[in-house]
Protein backbone atom coordinates (compact mmCIF):
# COMPACT_ATOMS: atom_id res chain seq x y z
CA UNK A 1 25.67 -133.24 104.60
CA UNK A 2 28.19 -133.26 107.41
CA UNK A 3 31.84 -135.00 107.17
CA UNK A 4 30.72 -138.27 108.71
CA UNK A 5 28.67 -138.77 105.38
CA UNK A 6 30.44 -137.09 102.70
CA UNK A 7 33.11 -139.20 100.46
CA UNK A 8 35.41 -137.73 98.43
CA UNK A 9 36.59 -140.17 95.28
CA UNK A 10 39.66 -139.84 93.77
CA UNK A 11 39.03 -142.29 90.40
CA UNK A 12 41.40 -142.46 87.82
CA UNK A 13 41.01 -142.34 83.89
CA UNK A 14 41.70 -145.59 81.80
CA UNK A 15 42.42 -144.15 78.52
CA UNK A 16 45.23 -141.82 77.74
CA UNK A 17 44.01 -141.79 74.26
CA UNK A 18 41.77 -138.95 72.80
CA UNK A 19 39.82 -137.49 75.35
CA UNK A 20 36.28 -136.67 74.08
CA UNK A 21 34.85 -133.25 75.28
CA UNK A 22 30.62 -132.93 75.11
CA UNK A 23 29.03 -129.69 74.34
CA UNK A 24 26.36 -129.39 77.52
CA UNK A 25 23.58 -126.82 76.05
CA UNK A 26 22.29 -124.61 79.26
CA UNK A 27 18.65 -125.82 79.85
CA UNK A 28 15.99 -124.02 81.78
CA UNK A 29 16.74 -125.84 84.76
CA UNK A 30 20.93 -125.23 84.89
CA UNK A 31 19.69 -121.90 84.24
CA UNK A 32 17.57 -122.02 87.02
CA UNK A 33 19.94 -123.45 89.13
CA UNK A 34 22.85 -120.89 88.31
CA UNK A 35 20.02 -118.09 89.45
CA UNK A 36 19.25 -119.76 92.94
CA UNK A 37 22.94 -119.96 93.70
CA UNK A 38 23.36 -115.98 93.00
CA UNK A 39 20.60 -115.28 94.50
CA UNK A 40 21.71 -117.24 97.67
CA UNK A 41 25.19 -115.65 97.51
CA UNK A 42 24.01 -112.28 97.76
CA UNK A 43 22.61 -113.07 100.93
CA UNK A 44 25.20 -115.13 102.51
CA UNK A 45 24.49 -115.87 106.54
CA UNK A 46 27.36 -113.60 107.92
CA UNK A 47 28.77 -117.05 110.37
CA UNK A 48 29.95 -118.58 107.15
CA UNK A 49 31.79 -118.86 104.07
CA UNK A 50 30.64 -120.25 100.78
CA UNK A 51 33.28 -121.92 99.37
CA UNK A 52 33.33 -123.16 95.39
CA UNK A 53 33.45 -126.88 94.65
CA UNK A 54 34.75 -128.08 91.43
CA UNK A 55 32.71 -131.19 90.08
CA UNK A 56 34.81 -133.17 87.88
CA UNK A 57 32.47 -135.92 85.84
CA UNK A 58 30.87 -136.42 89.43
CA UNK A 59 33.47 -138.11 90.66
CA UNK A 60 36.05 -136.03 91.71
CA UNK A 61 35.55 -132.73 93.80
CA UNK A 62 38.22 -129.68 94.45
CA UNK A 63 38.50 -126.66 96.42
CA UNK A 64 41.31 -124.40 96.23
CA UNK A 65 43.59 -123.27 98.72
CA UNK A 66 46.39 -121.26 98.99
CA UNK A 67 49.42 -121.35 101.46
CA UNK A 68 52.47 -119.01 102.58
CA UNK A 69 52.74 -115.39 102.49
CA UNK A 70 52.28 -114.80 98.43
CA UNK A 71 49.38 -116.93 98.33
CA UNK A 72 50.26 -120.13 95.89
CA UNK A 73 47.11 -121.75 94.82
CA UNK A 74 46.34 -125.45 95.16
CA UNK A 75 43.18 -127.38 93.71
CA UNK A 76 42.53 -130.34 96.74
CA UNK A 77 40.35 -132.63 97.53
CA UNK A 78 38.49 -131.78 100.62
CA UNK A 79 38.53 -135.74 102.51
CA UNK A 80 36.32 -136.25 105.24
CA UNK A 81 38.10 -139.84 105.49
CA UNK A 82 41.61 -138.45 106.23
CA UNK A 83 42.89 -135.80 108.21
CA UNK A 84 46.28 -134.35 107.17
CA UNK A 85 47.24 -131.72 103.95
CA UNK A 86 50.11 -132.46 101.89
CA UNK A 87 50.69 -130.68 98.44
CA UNK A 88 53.02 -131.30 95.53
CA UNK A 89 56.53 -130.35 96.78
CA UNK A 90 59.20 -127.84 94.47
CA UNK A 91 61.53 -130.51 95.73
CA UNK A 92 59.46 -133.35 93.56
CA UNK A 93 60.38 -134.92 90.75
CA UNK A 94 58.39 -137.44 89.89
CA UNK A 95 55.77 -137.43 86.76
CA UNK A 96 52.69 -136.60 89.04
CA UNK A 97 54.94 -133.41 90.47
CA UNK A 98 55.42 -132.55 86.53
CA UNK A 99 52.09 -131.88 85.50
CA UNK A 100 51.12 -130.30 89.24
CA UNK A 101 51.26 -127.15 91.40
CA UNK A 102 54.36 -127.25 93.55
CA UNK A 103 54.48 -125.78 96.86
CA UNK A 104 57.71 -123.32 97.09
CA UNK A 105 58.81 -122.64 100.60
CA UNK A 106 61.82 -120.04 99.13
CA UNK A 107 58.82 -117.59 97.80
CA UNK A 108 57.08 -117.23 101.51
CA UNK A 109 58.04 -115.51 104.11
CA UNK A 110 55.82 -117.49 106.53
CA UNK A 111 57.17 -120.50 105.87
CA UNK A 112 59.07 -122.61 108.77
CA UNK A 113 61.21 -125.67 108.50
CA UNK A 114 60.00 -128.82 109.65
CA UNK A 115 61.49 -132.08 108.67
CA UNK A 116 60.12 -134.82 109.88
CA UNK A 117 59.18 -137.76 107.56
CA UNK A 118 55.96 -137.80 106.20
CA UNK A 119 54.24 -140.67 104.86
CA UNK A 120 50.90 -141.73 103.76
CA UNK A 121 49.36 -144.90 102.00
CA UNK A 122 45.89 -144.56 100.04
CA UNK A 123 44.08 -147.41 98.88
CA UNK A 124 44.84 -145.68 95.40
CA UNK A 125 48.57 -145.18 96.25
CA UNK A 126 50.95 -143.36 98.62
CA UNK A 127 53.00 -140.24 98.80
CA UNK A 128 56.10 -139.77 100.84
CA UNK A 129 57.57 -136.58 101.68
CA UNK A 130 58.82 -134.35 104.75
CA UNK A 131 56.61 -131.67 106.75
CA UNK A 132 56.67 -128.19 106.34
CA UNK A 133 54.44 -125.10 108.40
CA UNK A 134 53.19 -122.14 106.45
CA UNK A 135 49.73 -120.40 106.64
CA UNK A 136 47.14 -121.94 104.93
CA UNK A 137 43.75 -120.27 103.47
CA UNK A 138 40.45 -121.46 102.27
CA UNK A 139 38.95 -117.93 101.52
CA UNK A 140 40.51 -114.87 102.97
CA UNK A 141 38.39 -115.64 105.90
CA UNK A 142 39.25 -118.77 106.94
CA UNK A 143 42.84 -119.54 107.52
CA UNK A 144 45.22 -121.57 109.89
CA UNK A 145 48.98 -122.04 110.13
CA UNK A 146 49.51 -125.35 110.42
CA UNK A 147 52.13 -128.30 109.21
CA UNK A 148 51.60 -130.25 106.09
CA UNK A 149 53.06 -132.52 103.99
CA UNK A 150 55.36 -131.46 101.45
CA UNK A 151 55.30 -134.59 98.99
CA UNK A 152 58.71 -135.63 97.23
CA UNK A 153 57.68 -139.06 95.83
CA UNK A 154 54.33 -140.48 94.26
CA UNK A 155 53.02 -143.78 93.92
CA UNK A 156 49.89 -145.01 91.96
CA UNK A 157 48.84 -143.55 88.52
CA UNK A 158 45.34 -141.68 89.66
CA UNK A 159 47.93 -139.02 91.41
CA UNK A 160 49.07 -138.73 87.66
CA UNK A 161 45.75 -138.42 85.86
CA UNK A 162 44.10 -136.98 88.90
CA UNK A 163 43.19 -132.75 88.63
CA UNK A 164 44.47 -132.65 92.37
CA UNK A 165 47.51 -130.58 93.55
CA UNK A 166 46.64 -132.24 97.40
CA UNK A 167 44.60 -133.14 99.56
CA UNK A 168 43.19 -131.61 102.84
CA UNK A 169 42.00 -133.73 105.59
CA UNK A 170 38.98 -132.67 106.98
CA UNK A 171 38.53 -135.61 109.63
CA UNK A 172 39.23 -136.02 113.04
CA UNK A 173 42.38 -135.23 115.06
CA UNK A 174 42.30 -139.18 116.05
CA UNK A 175 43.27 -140.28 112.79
CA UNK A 176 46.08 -137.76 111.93
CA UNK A 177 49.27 -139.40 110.36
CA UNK A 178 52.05 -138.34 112.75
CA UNK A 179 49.54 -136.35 114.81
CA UNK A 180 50.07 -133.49 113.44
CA UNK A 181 47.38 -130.74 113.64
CA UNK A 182 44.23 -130.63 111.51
CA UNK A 183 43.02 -127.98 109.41
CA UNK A 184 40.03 -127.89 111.82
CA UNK A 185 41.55 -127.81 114.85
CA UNK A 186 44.55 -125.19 113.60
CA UNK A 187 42.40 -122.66 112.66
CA UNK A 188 41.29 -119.76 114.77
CA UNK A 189 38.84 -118.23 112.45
CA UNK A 190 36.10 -119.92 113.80
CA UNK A 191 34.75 -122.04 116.65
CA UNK A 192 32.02 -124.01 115.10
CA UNK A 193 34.34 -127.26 113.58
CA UNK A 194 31.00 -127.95 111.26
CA UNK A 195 30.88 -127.82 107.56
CA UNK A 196 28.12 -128.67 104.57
CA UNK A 197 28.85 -130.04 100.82
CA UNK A 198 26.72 -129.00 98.37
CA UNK A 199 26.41 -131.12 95.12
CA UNK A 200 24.21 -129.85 92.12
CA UNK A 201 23.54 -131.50 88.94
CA UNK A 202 25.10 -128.78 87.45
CA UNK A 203 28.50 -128.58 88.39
CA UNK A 204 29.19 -125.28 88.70
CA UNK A 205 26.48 -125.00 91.24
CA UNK A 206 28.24 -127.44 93.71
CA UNK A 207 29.86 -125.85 96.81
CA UNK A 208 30.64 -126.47 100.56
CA UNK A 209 29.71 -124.12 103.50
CA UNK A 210 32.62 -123.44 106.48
CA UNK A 211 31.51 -123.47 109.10
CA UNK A 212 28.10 -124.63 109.72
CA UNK A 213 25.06 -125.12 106.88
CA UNK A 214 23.31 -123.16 104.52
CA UNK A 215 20.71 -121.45 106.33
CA UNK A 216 19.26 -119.60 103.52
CA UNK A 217 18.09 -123.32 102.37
CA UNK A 218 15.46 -122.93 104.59
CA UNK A 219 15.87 -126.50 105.80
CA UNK A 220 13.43 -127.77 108.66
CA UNK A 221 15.16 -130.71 109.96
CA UNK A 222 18.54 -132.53 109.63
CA UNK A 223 19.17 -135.77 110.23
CA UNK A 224 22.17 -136.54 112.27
CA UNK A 225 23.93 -139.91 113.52
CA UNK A 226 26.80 -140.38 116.01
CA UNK A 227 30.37 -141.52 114.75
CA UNK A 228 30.86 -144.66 116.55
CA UNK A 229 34.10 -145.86 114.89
């Protein structure tokens, strides 16, 4: 799928109570599916990346990324329907900050003061913060230095409950709070502003391709339609 069809759900738990966990035996077919994405790794196209995506109860899907110089890992949500990054800020106190990975500008050497107010409402709840520039990674491969929001305050309880550090926009330039530079358009490691999402039944299976599509699919024909708004 490209980003004009892919949604990324952020959906919050309504229990804080006990939280049952479900032994999932391996069948023949999660075994079968764990064998087609080795083999498929092990010949990876060499224009892309594969890049792990973490299911979570099919609803919620992660990638990490890590930014400045000594590489501080954050599990996001890669949006197609926004188009800025902002992580968890050292600077944060509030209860979703608590129980998150902060972002540390005094450990990296790449990182370069910013400022400005940053501020952006979800229909599950905003985060407020100021903007920061470091160099950001995907994979080792696939990297841009860019500015993101460093978040200070959090409203709206799926931020608590959520798995998510962040979140990194993946959409257009047009809708970018503040204007500020996307991932896709900061980045120099490759031309081709494409990417795929690949969701499997089993969860470990899922993953996204940067940049372009899984050729080793072997698909025939893709179906495409124009953004119009």
């Amino acid at each position: 799928m490209y980003t004009s069809t892919f949604i990324a759900a952020l959906v919050g738990l309504v229990s804080a109570d006990r939280i049952p966990l479900h032994y999932n035996p391996l069948t023949i077919a999660d075994y079968m599916s764990q064998r087609e994405q080795l083999i498929r790794r092990s010949e990876r196209w060499a224009s892309g990346e594969d890049i792990p995506v973490k299911d979570y109860m099919n609803t919620q899907y992660f990638i990490e990324i890590a930014i400045g110089s000594d590489g501080q890992k954050f599990t996001v949500v890669p949006d197609t329907g926004s188009s800025n990054l902002w992580v968890y800020s050292s600077k944060c106190f509030s209860a979703a900050c608590l129980t998150h990975s902060k972002y540390n500008e005094k450990t990296s050497t790449t990182y370069v003061a910013d400022g400005e107010v940053f501020d952006i409402t979800y229909g599950s709840g905003s985060v407020k913060g100021f903007v920061s520039k470091d160099n950001v990674n995907i994979t080792g491969d696939i990297f841009a230095p860019m500015s993101f929001g460093e978040i200070q305050s959090v409203k709206g309880s799926t931020f608590l409950v959520s798995q998510m550090d962040g979140i990194i926009g993946l959409g257009f330039d047009s809708i970018s709070v503040d204007k500020l530079p996307t991932f896709m358009s900061a980045t120099t490691s490759f031309t081709d502003k494409s990417f795929a999402f690949y969701m499997k039944n089993n969860p470990e299976a899922s993953y996204m391709t940067m940049p372009g599509i899984d050729e080793s699919l072997g698909l025939k024909e893709i179906f495409t339609h124009n953004v119009i708004e």
